[in-house]
N, C-alpha and C. Protein backbone atom coordinates (compact mmCIF):
# COMPACT_ATOMS: atom_id res chain seq x y z
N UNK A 1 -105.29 85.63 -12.88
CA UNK A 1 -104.40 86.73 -12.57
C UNK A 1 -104.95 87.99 -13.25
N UNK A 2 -104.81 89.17 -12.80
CA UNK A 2 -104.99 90.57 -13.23
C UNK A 2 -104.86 90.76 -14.33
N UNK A 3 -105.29 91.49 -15.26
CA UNK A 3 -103.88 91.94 -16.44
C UNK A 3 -103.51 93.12 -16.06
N UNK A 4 -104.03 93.97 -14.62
CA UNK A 4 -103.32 95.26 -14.18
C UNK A 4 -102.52 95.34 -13.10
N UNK A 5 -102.50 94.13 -12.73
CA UNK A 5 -101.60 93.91 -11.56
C UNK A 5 -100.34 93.74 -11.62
N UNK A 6 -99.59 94.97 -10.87
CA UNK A 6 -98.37 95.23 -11.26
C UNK A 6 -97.39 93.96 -10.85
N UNK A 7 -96.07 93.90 -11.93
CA UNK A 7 -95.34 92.65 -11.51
C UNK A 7 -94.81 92.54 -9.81
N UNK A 8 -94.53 93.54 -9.19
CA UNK A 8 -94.03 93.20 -7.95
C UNK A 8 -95.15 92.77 -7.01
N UNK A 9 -96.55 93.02 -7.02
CA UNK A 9 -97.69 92.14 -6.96
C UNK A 9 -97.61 90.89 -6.95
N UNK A 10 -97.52 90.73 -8.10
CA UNK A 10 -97.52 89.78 -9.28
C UNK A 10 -96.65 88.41 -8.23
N UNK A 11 -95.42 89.12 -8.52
CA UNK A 11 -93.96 88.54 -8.23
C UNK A 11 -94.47 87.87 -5.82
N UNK A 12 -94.65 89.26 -5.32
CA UNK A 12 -95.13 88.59 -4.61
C UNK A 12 -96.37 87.35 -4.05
N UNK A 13 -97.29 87.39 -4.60
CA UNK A 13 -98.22 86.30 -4.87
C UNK A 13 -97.56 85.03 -5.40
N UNK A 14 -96.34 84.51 -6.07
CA UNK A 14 -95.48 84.07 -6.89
C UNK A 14 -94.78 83.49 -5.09
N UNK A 15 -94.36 84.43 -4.69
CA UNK A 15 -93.10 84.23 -3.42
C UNK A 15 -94.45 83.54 -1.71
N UNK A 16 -95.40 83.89 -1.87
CA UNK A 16 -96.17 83.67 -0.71
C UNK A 16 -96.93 82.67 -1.49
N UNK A 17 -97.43 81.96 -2.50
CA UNK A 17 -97.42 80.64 -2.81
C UNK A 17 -96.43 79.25 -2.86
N UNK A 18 -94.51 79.82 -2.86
CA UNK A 18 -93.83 79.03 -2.84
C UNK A 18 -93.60 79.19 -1.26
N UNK A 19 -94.02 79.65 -0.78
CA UNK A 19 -93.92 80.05 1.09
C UNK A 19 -94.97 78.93 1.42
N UNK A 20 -96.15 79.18 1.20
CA UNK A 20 -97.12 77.79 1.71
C UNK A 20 -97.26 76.97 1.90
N UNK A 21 -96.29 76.56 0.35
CA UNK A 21 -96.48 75.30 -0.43
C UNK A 21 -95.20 74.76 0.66
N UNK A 22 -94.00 75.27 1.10
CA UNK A 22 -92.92 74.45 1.34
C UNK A 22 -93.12 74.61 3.26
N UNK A 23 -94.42 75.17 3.69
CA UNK A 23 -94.61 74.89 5.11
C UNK A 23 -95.55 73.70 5.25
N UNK A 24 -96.20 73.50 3.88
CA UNK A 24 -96.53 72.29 4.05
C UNK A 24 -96.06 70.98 4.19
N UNK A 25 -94.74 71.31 3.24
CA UNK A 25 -93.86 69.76 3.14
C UNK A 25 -93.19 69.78 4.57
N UNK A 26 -92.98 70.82 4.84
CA UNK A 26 -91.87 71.18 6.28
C UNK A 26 -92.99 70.82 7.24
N UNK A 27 -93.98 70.57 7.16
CA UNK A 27 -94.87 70.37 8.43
C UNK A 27 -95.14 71.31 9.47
N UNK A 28 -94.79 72.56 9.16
CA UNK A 28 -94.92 73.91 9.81
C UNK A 28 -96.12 74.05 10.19
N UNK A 29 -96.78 73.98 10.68
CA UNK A 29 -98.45 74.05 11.09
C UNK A 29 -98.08 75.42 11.61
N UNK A 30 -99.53 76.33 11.32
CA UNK A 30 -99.64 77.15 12.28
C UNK A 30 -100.17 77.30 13.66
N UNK A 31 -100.69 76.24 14.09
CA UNK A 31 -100.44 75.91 15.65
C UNK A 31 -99.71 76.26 16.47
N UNK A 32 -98.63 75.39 16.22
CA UNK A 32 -96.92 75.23 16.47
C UNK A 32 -96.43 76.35 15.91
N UNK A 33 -96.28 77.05 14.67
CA UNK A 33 -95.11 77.57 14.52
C UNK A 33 -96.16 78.79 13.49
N UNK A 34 -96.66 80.03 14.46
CA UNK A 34 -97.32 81.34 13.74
C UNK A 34 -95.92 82.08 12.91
N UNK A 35 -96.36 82.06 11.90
CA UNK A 35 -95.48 82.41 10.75
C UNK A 35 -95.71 83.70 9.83
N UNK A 36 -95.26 84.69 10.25
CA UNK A 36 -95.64 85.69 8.95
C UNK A 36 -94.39 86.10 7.92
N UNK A 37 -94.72 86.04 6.81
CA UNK A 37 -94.26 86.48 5.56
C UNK A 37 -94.26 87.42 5.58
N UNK A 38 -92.74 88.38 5.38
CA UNK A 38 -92.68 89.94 5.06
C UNK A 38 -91.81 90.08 3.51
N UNK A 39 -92.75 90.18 2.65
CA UNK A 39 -91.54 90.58 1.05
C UNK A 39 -91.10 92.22 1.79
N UNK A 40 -90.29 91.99 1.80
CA UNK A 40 -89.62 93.30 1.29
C UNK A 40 -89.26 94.12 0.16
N UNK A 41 -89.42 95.56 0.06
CA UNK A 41 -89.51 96.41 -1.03
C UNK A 41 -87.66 96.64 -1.15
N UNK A 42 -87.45 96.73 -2.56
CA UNK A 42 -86.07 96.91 -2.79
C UNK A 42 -85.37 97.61 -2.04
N UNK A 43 -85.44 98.65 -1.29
CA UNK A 43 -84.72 99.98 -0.25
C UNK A 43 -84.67 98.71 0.66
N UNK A 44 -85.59 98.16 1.33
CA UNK A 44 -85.70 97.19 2.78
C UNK A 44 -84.67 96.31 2.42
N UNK A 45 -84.57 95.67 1.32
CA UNK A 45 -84.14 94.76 0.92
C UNK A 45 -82.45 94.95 1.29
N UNK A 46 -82.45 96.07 0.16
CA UNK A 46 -80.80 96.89 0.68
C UNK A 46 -80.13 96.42 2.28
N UNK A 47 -81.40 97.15 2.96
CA UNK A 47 -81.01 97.45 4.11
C UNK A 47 -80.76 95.87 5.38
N UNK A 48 -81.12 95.33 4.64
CA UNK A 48 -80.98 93.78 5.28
C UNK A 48 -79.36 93.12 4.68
N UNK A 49 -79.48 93.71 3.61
CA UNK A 49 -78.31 93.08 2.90
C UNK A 49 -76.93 93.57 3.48
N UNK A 50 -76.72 94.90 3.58
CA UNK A 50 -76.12 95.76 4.66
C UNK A 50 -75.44 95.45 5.78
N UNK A 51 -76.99 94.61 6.70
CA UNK A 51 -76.80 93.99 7.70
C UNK A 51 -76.34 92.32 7.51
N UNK A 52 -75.82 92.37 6.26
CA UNK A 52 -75.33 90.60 6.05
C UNK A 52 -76.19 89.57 5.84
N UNK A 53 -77.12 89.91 5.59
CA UNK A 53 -78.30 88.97 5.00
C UNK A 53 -79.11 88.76 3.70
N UNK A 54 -79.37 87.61 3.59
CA UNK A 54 -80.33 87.66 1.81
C UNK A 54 -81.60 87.89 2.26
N UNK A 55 -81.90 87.04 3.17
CA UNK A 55 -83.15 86.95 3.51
C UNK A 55 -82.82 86.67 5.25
N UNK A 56 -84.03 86.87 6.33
CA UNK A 56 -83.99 86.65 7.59
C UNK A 56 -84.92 85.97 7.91
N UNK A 57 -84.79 85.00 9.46
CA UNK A 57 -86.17 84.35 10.33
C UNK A 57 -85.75 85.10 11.68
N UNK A 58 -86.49 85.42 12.20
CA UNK A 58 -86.57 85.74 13.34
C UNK A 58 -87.75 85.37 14.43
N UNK A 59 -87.61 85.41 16.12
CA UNK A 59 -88.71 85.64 16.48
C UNK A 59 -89.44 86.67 17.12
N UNK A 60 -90.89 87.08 17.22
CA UNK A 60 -91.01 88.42 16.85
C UNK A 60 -92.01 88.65 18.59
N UNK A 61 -91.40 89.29 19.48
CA UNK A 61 -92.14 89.07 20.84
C UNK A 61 -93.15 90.13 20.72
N UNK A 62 -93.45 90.73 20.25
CA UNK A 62 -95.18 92.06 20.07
C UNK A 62 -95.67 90.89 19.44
N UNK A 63 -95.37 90.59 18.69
CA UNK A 63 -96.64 89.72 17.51
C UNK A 63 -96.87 88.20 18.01
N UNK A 64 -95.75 87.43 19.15
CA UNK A 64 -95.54 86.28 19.18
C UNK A 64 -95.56 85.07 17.94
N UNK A 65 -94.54 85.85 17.19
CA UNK A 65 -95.05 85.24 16.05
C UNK A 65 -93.62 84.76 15.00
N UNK A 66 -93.18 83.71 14.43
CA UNK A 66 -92.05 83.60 13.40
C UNK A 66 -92.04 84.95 12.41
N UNK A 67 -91.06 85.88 12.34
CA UNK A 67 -91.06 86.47 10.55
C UNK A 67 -90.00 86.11 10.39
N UNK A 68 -89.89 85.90 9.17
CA UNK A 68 -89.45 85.65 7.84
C UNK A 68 -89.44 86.63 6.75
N UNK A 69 -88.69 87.00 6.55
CA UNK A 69 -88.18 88.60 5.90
C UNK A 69 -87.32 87.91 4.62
N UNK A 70 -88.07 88.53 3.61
CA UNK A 70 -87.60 88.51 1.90
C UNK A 70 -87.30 89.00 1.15
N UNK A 71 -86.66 89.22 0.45
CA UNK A 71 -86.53 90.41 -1.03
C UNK A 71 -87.26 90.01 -1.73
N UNK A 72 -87.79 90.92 -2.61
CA UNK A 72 -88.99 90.51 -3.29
C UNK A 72 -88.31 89.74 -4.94
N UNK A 73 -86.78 89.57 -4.90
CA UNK A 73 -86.25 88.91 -6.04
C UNK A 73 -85.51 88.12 -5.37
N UNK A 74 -86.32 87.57 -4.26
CA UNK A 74 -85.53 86.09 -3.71
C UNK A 74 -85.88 84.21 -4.63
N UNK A 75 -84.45 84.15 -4.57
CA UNK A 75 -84.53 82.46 -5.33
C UNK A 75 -85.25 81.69 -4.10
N UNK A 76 -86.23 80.53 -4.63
CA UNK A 76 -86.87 79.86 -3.97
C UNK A 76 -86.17 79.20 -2.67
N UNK A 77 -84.74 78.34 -3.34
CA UNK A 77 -83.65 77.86 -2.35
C UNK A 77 -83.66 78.97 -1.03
N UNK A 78 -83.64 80.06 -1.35
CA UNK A 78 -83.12 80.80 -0.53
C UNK A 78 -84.47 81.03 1.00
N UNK A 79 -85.49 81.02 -0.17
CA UNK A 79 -86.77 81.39 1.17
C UNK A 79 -86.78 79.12 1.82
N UNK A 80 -87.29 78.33 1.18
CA UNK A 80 -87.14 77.41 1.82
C UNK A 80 -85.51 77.26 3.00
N UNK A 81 -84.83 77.87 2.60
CA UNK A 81 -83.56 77.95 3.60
C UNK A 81 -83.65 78.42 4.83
N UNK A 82 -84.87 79.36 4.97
CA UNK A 82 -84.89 80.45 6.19
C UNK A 82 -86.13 79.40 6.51
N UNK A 83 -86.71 79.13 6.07
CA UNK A 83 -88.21 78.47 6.80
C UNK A 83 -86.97 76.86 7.43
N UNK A 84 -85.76 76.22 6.78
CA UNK A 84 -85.71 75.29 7.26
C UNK A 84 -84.38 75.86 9.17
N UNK A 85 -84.62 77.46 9.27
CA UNK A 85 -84.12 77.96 10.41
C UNK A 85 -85.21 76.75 11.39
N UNK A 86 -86.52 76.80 11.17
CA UNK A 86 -87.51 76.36 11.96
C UNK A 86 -87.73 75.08 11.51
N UNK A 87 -87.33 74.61 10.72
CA UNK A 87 -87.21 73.24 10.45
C UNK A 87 -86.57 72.01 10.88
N UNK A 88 -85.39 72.52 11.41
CA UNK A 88 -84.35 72.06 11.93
C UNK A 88 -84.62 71.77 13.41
N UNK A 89 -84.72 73.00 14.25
CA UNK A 89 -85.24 72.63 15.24
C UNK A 89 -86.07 71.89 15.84
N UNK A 90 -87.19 71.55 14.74
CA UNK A 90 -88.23 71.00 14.66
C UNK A 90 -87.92 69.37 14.81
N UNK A 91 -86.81 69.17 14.01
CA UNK A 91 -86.44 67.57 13.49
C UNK A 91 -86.07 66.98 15.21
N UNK A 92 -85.07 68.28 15.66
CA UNK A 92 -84.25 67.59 16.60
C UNK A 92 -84.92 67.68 17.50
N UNK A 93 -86.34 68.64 18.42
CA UNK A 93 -87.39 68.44 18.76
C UNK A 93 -86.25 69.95 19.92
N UNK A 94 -85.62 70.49 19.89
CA UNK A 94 -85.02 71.74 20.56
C UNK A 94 -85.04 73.19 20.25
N UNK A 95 -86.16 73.45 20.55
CA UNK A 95 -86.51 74.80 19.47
C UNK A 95 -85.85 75.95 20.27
N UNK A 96 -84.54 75.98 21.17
CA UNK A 96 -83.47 76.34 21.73
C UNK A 96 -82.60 76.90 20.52
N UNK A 97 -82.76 76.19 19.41
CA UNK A 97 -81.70 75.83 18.73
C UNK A 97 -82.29 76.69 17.16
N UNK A 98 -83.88 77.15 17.25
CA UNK A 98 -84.37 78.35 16.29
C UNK A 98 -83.79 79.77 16.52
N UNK A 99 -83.81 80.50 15.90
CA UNK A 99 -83.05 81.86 15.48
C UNK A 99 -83.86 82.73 16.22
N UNK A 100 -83.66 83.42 17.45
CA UNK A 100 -83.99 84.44 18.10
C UNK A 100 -83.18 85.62 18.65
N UNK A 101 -83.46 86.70 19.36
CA UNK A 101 -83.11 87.68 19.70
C UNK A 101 -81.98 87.92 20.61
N UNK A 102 -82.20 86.42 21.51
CA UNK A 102 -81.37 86.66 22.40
C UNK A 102 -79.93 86.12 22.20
N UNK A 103 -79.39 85.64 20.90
CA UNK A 103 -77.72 85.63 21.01
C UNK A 103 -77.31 87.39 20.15
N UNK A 104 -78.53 88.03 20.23
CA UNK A 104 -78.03 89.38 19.81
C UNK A 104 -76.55 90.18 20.65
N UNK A 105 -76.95 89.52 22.02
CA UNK A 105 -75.27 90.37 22.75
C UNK A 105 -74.07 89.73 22.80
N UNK A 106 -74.02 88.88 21.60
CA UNK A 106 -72.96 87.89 21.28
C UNK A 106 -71.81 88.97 20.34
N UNK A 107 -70.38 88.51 20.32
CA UNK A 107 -70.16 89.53 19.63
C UNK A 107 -69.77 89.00 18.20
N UNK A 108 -69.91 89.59 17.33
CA UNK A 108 -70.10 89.99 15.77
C UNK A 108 -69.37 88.89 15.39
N UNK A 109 -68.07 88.63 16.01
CA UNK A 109 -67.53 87.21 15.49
C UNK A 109 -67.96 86.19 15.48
N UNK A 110 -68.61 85.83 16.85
CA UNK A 110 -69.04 84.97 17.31
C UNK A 110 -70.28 84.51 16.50
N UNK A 111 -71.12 85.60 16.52
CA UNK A 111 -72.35 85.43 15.81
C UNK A 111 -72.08 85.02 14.27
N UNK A 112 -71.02 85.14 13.79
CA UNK A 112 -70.91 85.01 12.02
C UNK A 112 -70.33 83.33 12.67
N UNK A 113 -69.70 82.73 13.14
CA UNK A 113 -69.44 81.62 13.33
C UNK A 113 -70.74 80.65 13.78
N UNK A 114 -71.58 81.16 14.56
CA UNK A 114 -72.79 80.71 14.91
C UNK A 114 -73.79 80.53 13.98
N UNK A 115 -73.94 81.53 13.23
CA UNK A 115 -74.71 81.18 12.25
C UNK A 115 -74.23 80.54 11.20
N UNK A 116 -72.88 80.12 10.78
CA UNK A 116 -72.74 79.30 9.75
C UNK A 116 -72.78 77.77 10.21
N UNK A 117 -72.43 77.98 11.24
CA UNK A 117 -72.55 76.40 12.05
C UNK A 117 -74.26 76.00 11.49
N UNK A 118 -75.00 76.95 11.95
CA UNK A 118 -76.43 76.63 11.91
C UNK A 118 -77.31 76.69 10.61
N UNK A 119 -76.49 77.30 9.47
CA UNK A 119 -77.04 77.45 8.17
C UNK A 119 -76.21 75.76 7.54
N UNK A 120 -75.00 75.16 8.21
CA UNK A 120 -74.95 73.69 7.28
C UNK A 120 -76.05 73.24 7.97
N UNK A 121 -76.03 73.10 9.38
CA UNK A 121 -77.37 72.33 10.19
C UNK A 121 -78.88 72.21 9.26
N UNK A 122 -78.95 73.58 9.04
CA UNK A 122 -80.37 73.51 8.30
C UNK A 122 -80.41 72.76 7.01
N UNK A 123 -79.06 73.80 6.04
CA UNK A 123 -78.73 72.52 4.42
C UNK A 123 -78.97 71.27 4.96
N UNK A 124 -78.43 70.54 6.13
CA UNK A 124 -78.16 69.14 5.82
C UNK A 124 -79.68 68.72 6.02
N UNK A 125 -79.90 69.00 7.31
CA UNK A 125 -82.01 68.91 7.20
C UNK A 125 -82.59 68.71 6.04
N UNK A 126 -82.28 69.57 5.44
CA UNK A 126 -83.39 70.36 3.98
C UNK A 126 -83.17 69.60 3.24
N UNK A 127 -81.61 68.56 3.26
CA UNK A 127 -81.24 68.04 2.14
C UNK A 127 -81.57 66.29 2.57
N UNK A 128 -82.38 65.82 3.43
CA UNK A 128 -82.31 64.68 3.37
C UNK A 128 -83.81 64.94 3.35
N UNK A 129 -84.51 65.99 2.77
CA UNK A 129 -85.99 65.39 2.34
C UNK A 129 -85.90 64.41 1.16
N UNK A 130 -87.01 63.53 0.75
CA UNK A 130 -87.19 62.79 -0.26
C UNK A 130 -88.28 63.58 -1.39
C-alpha cells in the first residue's frame, strides 16, 4: 500500500476487494453477469440516500452492463446484499426477477412493497450459504 495514498483511495481498494472476493463465492462470472462497481463520493452518496437507498443494483442499457452503486462508508453486509439482487435470480434460474428499469412506472407504493418482498428473497438466499 502507498504511504500517500489518500484514505478514501485507500478505503475504496478496501470496498472493490470485498466486491471480488464475494462474486466469487456468489458465482457471478463475468460472462453471465458484466458487473461494474461505482463507490460513490459522499455528495452522490447523499443523493442516493434521498432517493431511499444505502446502496443500489441496477441494469445499465448504454453499458449493457450490472452497476452496483456504493457509498464509499458502506458495511460489507450491505454491498454483498446488492450483489445477492443478482444472486437470487441466479439460484431460481429467472433473471425476470433481477432489479431493472422497467418496474420504474410502478407507483411509489407499490415499488416500496416490491422491493421489500425482494430484499427478504435475497437475505434468505444469502443466508443459506455455508
Amino acid at each position: 500500500m502507498n504511504e500517500r495514498e489518500s484514505p478514501f483511495r485507500r478505503r475504496q481498494n478496501e470496498i472493490r476487494s470485498i466486491f471480488n472476493k464475494w462474486l466469487d463465492i456468489l458465482q457471478l462470472q463475468e460472462e453471465q453477469f458484466p458487473i461494474k462497481l461505482r463507490i460513490l463520493s459522499m455528495n452522490k452518496s447523499r443523493e442516493l440516500y434521498n432517493r431511499g437507498f444505502i446502496a443500489h443494483c441496477i441494469w445499465n442499457n448504454i453499458e449493457n452492463l450490472w452497476g452496483v452503486f456504493v457509498p464509499v462508508d458502506i458495511k460489507e453486509v450491505i454491498l454483498i446484499h446488492e450483489l445477492g439482487h443478482l444472486f437470487f435470480p441466479k439460484q431460481v434460474n429467472d433473471m425476470r426477477l433481477a432489479p431493472s428499469k422497467e418496474k420504474e412506472g410502478l407507483n411509489f407504493e407499490m415499488m416500496k412493497c416490491l422491493n421489500s418482498l425482494m430484499d427478504c428473497f435475497v437475505n434468505h438466499y444469502l443466508s443459506e450459504l455455508k
